[in-house]
PDB file of N, CA and C in Angstrom:
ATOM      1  N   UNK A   1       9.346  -5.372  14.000  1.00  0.00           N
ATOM      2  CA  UNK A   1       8.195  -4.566  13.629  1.00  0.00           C
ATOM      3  C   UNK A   1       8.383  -4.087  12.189  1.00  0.00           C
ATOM      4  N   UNK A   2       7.283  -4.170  11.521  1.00  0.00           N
ATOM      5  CA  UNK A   2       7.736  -3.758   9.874  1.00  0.00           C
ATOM      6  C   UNK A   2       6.225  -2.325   9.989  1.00  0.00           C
ATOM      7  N   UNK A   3       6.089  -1.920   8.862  1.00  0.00           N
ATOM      8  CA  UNK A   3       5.269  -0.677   8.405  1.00  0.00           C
ATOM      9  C   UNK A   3       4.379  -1.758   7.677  1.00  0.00           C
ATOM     10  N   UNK A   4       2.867  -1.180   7.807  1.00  0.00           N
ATOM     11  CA  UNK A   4       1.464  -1.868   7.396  1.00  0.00           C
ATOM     12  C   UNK A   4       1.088  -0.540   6.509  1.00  0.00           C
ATOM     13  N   UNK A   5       0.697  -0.716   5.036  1.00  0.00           N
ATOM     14  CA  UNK A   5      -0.260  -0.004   4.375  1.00  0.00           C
ATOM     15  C   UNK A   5      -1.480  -0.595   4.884  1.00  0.00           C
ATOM     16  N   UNK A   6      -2.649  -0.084   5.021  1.00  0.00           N
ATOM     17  CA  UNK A   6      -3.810   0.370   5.428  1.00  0.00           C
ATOM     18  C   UNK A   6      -4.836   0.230   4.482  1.00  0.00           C
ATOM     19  N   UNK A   7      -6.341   0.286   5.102  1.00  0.00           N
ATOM     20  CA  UNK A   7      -7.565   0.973   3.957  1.00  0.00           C
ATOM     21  C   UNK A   7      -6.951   1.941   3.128  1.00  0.00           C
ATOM     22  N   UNK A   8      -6.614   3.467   3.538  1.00  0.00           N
ATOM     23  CA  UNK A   8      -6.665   4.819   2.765  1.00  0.00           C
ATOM     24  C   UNK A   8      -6.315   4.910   1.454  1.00  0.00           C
ATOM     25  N   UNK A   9      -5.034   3.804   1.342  1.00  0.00           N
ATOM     26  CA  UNK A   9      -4.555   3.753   0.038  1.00  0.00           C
ATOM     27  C   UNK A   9      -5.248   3.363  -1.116  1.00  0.00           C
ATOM     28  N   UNK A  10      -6.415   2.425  -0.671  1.00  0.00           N
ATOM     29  CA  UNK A  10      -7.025   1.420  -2.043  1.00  0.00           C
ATOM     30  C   UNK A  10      -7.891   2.400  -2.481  1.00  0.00           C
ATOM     31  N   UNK A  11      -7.200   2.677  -3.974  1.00  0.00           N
ATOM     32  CA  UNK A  11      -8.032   3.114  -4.820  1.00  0.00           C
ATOM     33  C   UNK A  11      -7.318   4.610  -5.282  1.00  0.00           C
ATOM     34  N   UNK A  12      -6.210   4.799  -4.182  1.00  0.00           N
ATOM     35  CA  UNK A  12      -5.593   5.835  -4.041  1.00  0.00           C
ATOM     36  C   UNK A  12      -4.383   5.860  -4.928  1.00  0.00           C
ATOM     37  N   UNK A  13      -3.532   5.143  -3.916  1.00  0.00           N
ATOM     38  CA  UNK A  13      -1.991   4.421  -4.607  1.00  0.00           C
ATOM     39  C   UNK A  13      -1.457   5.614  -5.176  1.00  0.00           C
ATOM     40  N   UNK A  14      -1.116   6.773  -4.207  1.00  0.00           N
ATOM     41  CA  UNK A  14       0.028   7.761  -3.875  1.00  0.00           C
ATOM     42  C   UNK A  14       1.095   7.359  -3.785  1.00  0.00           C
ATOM     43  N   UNK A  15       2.399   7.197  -4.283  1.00  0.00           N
ATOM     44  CA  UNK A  15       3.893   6.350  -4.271  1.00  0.00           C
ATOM     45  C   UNK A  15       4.895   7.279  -3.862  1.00  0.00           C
ATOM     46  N   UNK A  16       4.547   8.566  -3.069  1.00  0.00           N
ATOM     47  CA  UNK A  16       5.273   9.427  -2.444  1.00  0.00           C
ATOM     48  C   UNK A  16       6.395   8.485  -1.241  1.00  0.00           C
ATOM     49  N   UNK A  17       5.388   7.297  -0.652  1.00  0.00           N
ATOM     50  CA  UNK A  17       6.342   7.053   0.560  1.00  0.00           C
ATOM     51  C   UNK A  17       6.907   5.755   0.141  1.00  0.00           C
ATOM     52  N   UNK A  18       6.920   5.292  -1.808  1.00  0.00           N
ATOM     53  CA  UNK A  18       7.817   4.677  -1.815  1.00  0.00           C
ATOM     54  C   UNK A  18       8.808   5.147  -2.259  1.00  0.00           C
ATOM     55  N   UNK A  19       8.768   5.987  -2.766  1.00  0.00           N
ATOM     56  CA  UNK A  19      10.028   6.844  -3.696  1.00  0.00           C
ATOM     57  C   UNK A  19      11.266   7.178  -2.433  1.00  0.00           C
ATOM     58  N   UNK A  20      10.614   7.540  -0.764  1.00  0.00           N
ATOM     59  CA  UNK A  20      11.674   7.326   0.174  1.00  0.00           C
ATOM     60  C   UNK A  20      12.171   5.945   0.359  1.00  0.00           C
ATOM     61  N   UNK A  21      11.297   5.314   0.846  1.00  0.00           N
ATOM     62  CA  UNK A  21      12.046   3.609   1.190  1.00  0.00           C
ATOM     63  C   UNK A  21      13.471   3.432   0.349  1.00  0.00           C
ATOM     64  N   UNK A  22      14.863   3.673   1.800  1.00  0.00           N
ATOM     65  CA  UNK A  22      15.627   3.132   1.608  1.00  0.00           C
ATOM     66  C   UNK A  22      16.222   1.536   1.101  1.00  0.00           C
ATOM     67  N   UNK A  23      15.062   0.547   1.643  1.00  0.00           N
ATOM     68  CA  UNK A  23      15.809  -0.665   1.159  1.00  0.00           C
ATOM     69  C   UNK A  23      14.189  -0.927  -0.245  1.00  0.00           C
ATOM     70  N   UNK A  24      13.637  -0.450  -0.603  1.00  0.00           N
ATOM     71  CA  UNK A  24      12.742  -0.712  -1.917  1.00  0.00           C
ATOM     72  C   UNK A  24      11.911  -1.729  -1.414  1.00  0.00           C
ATOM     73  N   UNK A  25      11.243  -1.610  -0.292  1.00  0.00           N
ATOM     74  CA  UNK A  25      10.347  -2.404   0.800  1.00  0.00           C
ATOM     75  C   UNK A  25       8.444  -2.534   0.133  1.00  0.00           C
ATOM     76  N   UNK A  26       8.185  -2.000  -0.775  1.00  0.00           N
ATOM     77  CA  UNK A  26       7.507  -1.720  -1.212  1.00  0.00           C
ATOM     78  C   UNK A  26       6.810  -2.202  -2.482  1.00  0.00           C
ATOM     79  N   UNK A  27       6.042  -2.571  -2.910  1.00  0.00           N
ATOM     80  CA  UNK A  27       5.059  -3.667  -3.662  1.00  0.00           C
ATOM     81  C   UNK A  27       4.021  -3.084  -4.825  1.00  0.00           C
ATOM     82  N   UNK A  28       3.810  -2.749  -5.860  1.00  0.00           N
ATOM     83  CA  UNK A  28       2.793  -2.042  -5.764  1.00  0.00           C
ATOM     84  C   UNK A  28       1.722  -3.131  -6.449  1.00  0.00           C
ATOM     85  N   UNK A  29       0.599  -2.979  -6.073  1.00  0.00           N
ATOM     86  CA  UNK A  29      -0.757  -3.456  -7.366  1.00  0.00           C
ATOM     87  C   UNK A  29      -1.489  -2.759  -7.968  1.00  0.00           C
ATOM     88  N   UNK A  30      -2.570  -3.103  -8.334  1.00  0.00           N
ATOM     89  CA  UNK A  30      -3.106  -2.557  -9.885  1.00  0.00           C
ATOM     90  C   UNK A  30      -3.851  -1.514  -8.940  1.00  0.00           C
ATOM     91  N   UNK A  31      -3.886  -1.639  -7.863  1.00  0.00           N
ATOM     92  CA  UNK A  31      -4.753  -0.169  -6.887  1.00  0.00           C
ATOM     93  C   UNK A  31      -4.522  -0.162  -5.799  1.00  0.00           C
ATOM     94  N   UNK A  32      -3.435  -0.621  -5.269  1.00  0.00           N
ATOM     95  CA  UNK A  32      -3.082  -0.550  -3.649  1.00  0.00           C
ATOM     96  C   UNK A  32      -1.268  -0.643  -3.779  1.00  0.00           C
ATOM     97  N   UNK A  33      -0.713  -0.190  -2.437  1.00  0.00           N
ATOM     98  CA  UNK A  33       0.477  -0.675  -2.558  1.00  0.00           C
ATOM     99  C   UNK A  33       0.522  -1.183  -1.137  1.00  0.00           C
ATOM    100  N   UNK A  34       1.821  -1.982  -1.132  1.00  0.00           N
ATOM    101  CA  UNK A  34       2.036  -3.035   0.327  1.00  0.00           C
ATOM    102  C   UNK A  34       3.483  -2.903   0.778  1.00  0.00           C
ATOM    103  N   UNK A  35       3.341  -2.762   1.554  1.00  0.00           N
ATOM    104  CA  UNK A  35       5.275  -2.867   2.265  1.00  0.00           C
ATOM    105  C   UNK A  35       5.803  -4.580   2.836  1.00  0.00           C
ATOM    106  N   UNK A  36       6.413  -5.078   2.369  1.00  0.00           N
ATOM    107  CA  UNK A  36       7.107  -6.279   2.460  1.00  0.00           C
ATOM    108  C   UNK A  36       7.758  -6.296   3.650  1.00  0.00           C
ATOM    109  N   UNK A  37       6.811  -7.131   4.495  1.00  0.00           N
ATOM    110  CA  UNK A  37       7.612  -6.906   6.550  1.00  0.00           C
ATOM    111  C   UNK A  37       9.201  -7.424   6.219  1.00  0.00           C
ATOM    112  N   UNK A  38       9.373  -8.439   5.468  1.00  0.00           N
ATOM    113  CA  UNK A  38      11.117  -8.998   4.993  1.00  0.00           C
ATOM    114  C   UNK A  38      11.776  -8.081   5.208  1.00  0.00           C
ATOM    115  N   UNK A  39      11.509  -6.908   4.204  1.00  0.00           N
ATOM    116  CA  UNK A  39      12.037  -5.898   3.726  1.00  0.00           C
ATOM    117  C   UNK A  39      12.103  -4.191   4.904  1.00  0.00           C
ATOM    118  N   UNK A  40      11.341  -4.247   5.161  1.00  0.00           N
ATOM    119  CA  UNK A  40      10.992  -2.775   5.482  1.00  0.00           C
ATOM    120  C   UNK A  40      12.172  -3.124   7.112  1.00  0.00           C
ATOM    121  N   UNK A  41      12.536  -1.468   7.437  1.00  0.00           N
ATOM    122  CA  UNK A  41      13.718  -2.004   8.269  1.00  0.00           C
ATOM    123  C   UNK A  41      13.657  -0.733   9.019  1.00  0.00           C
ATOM    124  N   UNK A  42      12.152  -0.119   9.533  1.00  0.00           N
ATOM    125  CA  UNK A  42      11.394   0.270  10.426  1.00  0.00           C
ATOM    126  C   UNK A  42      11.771   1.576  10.528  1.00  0.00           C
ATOM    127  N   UNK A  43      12.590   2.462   9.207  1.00  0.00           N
ATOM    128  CA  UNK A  43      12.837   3.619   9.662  1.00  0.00           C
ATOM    129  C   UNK A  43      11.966   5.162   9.485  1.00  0.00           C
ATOM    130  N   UNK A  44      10.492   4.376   9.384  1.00  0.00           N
ATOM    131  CA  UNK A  44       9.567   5.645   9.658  1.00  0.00           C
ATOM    132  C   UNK A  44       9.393   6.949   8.563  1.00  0.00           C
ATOM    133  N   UNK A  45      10.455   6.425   7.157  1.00  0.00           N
ATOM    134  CA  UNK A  45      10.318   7.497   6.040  1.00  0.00           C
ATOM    135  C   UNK A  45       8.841   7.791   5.685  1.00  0.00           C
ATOM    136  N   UNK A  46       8.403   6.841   5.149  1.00  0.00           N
ATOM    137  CA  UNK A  46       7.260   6.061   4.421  1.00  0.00           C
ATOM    138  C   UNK A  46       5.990   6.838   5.138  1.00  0.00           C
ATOM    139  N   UNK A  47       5.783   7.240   6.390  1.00  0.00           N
ATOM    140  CA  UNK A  47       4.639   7.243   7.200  1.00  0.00           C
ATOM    141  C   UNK A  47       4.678   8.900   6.437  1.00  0.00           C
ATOM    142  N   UNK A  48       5.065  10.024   6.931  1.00  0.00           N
ATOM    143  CA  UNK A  48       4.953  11.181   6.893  1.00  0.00           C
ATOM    144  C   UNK A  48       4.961  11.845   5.057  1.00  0.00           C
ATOM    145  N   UNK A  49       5.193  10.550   4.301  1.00  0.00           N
ATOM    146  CA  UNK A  49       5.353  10.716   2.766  1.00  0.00           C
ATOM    147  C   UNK A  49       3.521  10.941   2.282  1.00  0.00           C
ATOM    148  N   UNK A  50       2.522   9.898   3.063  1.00  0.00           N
ATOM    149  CA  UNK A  50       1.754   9.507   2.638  1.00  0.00           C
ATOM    150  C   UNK A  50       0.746  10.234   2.699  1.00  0.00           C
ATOM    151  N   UNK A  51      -0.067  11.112   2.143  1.00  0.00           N
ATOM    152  CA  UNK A  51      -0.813  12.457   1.898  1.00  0.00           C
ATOM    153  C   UNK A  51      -2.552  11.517   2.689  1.00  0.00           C
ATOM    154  N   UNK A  52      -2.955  10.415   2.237  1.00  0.00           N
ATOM    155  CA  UNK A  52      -3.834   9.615   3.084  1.00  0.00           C
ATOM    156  C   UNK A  52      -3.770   9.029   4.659  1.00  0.00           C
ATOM    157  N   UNK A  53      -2.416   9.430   5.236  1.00  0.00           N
ATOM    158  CA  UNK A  53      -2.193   8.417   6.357  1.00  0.00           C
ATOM    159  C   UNK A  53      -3.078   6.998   6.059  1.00  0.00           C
ATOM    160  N   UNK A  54      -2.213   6.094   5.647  1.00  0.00           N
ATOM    161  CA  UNK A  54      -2.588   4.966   5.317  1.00  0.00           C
ATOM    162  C   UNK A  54      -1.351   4.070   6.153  1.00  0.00           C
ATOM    163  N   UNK A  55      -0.392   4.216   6.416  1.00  0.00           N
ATOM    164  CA  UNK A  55       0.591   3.797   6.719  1.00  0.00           C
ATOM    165  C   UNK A  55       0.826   3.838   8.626  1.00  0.00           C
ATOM    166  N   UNK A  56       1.117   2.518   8.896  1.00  0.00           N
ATOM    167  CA  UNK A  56       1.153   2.237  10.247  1.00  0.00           C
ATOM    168  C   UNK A  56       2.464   1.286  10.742  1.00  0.00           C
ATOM    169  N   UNK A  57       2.826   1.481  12.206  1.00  0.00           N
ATOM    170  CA  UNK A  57       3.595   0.735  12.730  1.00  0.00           C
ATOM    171  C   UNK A  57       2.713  -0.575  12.959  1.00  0.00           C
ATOM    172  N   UNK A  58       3.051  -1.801  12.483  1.00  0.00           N
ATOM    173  CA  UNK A  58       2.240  -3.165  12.658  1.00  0.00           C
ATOM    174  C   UNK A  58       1.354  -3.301  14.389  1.00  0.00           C
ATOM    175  N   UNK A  59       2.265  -2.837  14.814  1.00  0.00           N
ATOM    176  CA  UNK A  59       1.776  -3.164  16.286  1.00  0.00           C
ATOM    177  C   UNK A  59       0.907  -1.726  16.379  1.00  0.00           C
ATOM    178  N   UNK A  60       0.773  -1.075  15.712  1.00  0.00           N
ATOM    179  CA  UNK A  60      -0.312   0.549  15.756  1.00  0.00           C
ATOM    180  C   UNK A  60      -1.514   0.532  14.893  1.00  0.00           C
ATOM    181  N   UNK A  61      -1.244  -0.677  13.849  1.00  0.00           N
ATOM    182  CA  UNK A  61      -2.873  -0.627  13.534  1.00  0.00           C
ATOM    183  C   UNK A  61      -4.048  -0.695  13.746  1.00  0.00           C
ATOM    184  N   UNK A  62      -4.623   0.565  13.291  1.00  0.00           N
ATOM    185  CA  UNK A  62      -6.008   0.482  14.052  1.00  0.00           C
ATOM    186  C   UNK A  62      -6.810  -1.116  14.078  1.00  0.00           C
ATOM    187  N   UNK A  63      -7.235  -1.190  14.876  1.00  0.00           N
ATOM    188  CA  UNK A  63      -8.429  -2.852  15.071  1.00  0.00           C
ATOM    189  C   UNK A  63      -9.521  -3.154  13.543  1.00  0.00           C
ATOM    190  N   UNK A  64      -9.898  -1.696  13.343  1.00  0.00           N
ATOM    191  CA  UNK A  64     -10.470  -2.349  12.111  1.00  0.00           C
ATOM    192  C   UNK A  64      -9.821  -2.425  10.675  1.00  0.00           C
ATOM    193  N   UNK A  65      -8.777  -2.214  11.037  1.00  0.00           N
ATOM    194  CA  UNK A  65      -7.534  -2.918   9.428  1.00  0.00           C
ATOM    195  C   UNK A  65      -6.951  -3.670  10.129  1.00  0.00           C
ATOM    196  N   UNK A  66      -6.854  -4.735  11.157  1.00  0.00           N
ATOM    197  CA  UNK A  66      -5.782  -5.275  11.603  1.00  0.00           C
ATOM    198  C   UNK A  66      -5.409  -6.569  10.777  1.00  0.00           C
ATOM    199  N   UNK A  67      -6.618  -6.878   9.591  1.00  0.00           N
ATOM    200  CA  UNK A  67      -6.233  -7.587   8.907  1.00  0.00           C
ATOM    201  C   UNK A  67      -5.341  -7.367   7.584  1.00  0.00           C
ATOM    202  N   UNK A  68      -4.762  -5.851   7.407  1.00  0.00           N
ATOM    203  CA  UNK A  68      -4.005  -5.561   6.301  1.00  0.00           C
ATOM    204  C   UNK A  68      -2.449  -6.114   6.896  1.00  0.00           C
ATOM    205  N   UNK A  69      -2.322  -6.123   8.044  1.00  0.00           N
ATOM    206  CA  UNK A  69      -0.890  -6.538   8.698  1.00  0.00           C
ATOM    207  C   UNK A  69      -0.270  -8.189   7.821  1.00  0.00           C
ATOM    208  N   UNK A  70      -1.836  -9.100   7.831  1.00  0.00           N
ATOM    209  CA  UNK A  70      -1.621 -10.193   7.138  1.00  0.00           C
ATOM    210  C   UNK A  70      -1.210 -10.130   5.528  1.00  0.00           C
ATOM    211  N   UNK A  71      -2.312  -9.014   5.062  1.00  0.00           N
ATOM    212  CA  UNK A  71      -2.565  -8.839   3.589  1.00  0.00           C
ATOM    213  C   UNK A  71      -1.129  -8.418   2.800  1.00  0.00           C
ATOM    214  N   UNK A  72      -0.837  -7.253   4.053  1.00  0.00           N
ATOM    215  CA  UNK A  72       0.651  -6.850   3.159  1.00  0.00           C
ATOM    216  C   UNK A  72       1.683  -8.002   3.137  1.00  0.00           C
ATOM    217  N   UNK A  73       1.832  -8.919   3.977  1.00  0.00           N
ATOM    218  CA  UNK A  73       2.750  -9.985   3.833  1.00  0.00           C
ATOM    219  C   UNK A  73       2.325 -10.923   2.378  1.00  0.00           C
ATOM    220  N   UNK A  74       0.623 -11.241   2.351  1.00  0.00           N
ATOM    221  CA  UNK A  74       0.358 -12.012   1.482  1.00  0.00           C
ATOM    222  C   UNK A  74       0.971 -11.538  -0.092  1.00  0.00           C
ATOM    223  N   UNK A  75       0.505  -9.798  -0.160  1.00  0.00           N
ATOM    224  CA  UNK A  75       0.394  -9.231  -1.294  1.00  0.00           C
ATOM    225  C   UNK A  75       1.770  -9.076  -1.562  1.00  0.00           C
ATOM    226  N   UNK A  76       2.499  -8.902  -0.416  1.00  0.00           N
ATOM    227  CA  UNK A  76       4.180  -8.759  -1.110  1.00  0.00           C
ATOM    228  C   UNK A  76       4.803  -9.730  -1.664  1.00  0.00           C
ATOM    229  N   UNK A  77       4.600 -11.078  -1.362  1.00  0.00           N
ATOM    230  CA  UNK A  77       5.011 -12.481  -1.656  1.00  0.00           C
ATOM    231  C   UNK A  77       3.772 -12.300  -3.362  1.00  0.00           C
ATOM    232  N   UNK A  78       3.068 -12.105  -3.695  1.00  0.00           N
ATOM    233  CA  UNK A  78       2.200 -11.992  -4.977  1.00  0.00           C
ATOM    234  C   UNK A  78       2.488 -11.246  -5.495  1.00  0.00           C
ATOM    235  N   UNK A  79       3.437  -9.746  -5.097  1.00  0.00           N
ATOM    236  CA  UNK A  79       3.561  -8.424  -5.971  1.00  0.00           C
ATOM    237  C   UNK A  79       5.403  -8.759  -6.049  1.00  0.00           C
ATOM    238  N   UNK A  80       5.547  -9.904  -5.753  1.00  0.00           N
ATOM    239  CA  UNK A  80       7.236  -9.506  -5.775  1.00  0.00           C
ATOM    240  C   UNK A  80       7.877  -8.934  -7.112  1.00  0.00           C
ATOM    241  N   UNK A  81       7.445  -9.092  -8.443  1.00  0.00           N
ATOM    242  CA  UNK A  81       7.919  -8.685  -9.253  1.00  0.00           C
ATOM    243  C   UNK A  81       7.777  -7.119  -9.489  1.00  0.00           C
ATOM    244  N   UNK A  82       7.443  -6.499  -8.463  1.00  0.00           N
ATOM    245  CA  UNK A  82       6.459  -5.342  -8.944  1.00  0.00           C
ATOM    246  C   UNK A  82       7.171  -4.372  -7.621  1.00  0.00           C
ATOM    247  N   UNK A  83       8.428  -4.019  -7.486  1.00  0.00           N
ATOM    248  CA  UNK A  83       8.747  -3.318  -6.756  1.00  0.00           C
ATOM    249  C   UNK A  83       8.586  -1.958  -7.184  1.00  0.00           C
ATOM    250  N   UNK A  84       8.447  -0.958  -6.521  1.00  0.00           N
ATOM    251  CA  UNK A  84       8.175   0.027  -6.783  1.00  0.00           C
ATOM    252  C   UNK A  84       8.597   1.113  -5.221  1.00  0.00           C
ATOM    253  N   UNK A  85      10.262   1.854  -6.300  1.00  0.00           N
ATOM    254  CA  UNK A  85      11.277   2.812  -5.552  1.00  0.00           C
ATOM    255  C   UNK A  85      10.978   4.389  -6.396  1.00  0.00           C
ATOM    256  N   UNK A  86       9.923   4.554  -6.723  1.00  0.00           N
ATOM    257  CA  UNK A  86       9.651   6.121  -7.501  1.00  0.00           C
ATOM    258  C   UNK A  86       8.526   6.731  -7.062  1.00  0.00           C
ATOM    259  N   UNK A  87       8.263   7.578  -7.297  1.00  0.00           N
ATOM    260  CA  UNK A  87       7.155   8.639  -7.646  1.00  0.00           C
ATOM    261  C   UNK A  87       6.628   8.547  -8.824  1.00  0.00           C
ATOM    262  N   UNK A  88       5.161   8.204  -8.753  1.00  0.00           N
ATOM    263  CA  UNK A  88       4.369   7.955 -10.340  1.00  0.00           C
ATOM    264  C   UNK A  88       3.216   8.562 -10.060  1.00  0.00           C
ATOM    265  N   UNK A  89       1.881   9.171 -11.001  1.00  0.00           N
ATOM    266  CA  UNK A  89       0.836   9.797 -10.463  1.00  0.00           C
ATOM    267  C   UNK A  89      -0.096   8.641  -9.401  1.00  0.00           C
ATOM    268  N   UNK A  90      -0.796   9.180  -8.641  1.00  0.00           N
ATOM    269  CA  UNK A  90      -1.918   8.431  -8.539  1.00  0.00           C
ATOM    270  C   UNK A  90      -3.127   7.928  -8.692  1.00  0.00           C
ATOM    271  N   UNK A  91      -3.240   7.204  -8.703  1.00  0.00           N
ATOM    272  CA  UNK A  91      -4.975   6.638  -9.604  1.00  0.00           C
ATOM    273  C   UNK A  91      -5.848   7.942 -10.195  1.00  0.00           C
ATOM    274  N   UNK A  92      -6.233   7.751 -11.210  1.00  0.00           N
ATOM    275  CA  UNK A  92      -6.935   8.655 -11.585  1.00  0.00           C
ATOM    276  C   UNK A  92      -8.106   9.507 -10.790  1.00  0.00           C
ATOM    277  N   UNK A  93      -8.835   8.280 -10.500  1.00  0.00           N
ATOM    278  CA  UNK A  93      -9.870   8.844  -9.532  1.00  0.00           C
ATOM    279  C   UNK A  93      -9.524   9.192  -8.162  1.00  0.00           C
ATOM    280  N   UNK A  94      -8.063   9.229  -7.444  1.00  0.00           N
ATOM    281  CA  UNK A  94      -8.112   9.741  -6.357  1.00  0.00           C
ATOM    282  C   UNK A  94      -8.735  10.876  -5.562  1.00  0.00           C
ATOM    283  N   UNK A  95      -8.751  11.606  -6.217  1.00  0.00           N
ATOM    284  CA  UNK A  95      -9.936  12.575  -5.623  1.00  0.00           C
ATOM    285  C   UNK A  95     -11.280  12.224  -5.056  1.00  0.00           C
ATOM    286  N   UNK A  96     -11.517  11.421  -5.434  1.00  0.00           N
ATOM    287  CA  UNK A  96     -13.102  11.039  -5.483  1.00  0.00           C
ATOM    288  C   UNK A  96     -13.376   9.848  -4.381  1.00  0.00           C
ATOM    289  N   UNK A  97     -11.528   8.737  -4.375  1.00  0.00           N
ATOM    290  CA  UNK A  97     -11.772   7.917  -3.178  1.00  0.00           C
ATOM    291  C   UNK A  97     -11.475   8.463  -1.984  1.00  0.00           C
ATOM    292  N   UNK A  98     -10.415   9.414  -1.665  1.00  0.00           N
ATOM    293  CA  UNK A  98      -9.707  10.102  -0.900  1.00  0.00           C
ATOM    294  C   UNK A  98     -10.523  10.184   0.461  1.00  0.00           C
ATOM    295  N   UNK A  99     -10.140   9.671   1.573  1.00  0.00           N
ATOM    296  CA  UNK A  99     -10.783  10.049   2.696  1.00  0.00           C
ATOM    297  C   UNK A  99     -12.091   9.256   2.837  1.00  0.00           C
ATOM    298  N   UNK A 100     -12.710   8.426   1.653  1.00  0.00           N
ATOM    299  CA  UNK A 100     -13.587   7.491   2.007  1.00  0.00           C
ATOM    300  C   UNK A 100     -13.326   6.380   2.815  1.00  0.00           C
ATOM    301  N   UNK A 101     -14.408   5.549   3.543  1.00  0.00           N
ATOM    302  CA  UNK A 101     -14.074   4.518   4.166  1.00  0.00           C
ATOM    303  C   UNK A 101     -14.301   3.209   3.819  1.00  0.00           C
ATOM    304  N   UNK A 102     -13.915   2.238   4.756  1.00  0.00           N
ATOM    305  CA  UNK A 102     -14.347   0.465   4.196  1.00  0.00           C
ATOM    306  C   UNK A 102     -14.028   0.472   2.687  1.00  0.00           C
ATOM    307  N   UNK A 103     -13.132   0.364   2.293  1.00  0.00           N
ATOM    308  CA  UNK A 103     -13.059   0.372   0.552  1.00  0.00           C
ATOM    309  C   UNK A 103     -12.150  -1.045   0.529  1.00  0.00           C
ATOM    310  N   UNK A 104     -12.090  -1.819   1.883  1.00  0.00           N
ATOM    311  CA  UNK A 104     -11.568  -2.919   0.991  1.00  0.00           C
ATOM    312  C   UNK A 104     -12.126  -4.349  -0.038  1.00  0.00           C
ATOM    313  N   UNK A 105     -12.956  -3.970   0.079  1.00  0.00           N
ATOM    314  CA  UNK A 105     -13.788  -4.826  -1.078  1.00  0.00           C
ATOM    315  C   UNK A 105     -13.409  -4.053  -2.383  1.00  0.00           C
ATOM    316  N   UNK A 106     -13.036  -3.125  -2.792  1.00  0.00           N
ATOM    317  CA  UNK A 106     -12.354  -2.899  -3.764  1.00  0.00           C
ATOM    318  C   UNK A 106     -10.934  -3.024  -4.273  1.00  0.00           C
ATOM    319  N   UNK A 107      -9.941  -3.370  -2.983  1.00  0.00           N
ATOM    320  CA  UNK A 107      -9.153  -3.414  -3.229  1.00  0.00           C
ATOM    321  C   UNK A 107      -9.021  -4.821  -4.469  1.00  0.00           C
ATOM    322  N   UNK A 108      -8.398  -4.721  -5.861  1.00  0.00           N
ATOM    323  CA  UNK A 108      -7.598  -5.725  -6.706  1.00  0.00           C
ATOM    324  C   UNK A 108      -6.316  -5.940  -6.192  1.00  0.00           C
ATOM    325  N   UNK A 109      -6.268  -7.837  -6.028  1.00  0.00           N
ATOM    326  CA  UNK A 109      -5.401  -8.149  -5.737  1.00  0.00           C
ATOM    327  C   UNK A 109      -4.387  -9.015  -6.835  1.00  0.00           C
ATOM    328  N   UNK A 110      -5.133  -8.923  -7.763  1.00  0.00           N
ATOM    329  CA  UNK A 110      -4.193 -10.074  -9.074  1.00  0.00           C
ATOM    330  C   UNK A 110      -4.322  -8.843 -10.129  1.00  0.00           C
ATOM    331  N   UNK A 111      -3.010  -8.842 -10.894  1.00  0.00           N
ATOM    332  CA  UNK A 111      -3.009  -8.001 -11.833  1.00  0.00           C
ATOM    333  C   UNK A 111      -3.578  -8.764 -12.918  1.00  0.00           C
ATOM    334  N   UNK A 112      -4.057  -9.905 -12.741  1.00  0.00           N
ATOM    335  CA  UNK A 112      -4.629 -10.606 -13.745  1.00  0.00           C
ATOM    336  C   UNK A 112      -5.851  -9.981 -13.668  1.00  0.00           C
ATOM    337  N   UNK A 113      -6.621  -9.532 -12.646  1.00  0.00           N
ATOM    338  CA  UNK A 113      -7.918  -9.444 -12.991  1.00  0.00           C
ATOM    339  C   UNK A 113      -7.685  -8.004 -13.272  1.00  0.00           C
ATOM    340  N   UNK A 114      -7.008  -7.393 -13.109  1.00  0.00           N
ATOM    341  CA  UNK A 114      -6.780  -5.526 -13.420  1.00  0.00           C
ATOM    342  C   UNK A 114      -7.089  -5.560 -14.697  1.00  0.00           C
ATOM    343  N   UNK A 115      -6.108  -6.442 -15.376  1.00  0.00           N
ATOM    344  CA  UNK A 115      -6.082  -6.212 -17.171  1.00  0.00           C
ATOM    345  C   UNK A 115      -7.390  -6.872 -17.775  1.00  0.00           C
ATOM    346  N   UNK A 116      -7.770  -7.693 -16.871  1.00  0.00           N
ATOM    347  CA  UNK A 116      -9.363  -8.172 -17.488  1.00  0.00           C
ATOM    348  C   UNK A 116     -10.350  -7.493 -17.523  1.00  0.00           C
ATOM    349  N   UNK A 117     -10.832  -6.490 -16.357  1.00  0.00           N
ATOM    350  CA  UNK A 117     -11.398  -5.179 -15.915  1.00  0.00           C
ATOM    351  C   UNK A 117     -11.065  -4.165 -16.821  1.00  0.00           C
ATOM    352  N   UNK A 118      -9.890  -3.696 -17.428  1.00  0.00           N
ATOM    353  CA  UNK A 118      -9.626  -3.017 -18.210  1.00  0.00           C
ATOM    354  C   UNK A 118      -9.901  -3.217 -19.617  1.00  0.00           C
TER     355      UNK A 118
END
């Protein structure tokens, strides 16, 4: 069983519950972050860090994210260079996504298109 980031995060990308992750299980992108199932070694830091509850036991995700279980595997194998073991602010606009729903059509998944957008 590994830990699933969720909807809550996109757009959010709070790095409170990577700055715990003992083995650096953690991925980030240009507006979401992902936990690497390889990696993550199920010890439950990560969940109580995360100010959105975005964060789930794989086998506890709710039915309508059950497709982030796939995504975080995809996005960790795409974010591998991009580990991320700190505390950094979060997205500017967090306030404003915070607690909204369905936002994964916003989620960016290539930092290529981040810097093009920018």
């Amino acid at each position: 069983m590994a830990y699933v980031v969720t909807d809550p995060c996109v757009q959010c990308k709070h790095t409170n519950c990577a700055a715990v992750c003992p083995v650096d299980a953690f991925r980030e992108g240009p507006n979401f972050l992902v936990i690497d199932p390889f990696e993550c070694i199920d010890c439950d830091a990560c969940v109580p860090e995360c100010p959105e509850e975005a964060i789930y036991p794989d086998d506890e995700v709710p039915l309508e994210w059950e497709d982030y279980i796939e995504l975080n595997e995809e996005l960790s194998e795409a974010w591998a260079d991009h580990i991320i073991n700190q505390e950094t602010e979060p997205l500017p606009e967090v306030d404003a996504w915070s607690n909204r729903e369905d936002k994964r059509e916003h989620l960016i998944k290539s930092w290529d298109h981040a810097v093009a957008d920018n």
